[in-house]
C-alpha atoms as a PDB file:
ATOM      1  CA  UNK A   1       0.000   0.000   0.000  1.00  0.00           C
ATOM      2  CA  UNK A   2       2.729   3.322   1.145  1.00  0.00           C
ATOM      3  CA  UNK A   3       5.574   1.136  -0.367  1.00  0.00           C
ATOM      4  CA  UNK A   4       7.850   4.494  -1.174  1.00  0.00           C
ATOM      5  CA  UNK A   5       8.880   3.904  -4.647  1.00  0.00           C
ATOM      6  CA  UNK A   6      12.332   4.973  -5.831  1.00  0.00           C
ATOM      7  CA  UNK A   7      12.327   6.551  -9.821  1.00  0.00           C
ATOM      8  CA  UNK A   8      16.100   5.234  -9.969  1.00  0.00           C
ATOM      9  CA  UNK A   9      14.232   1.492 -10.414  1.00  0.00           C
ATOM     10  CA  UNK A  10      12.501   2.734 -13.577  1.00  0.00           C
ATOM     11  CA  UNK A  11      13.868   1.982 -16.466  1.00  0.00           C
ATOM     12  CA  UNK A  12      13.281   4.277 -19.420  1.00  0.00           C
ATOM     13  CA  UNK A  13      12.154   3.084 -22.681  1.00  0.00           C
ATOM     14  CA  UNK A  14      12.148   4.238 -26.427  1.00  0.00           C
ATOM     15  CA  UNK A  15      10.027   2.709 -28.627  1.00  0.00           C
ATOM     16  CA  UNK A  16      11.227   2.374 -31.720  1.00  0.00           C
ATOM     17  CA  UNK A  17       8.475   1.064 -34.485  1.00  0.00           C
ATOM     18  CA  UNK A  18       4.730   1.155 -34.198  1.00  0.00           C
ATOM     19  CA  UNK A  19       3.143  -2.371 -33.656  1.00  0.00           C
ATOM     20  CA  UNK A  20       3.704  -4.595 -36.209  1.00  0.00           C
ATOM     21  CA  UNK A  21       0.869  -6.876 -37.445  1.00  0.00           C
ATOM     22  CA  UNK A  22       1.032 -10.075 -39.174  1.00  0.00           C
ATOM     23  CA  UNK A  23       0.138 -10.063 -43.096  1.00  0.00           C
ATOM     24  CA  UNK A  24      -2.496 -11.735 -44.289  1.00  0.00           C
ATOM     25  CA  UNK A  25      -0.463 -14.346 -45.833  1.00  0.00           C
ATOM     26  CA  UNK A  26       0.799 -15.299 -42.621  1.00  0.00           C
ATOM     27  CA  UNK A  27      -2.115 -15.307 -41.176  1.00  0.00           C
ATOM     28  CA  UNK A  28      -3.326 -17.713 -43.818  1.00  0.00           C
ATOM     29  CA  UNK A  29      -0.490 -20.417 -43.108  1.00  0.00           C
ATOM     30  CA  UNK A  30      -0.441 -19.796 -39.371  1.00  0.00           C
ATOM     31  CA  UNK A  31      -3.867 -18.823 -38.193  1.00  0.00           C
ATOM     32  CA  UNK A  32      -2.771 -18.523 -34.753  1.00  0.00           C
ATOM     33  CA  UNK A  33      -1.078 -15.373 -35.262  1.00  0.00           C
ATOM     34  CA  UNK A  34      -4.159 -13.438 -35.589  1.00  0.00           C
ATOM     35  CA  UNK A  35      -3.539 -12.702 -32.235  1.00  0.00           C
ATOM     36  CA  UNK A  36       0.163 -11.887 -32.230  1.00  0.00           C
ATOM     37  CA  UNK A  37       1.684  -7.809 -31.788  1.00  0.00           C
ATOM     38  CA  UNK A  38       5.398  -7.538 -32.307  1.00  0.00           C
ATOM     39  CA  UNK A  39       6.576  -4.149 -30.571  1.00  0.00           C
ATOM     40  CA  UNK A  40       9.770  -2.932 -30.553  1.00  0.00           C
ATOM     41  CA  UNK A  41      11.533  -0.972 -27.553  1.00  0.00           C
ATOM     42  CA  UNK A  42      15.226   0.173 -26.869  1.00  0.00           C
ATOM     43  CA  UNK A  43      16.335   0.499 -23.505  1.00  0.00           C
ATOM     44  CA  UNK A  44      17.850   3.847 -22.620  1.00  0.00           C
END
């Protein structure tokens, strides 16, 4: 509940491409990845 919470912990993110969907060809041969989000992030 009050846990003090110390910034330094945080790390920082940058994100680096906007979520990438699966192509409908893939989607064809792998149905599963309907579902699927790739998102990229670089650590600062």
């Amino acid at each position: 509940k009050d846990i003090p919470i110390n910034n330094e912990e945080f790390k920082e993110f940058e994100c680096i491409a906007k979520k990438v969907r699966p192509s409908a060809k893939e989607i064809e041969l792998n149905n599963r990845s309907r579902s699927a989000i790739m998102r990229v992030f670089k650590k600062l």
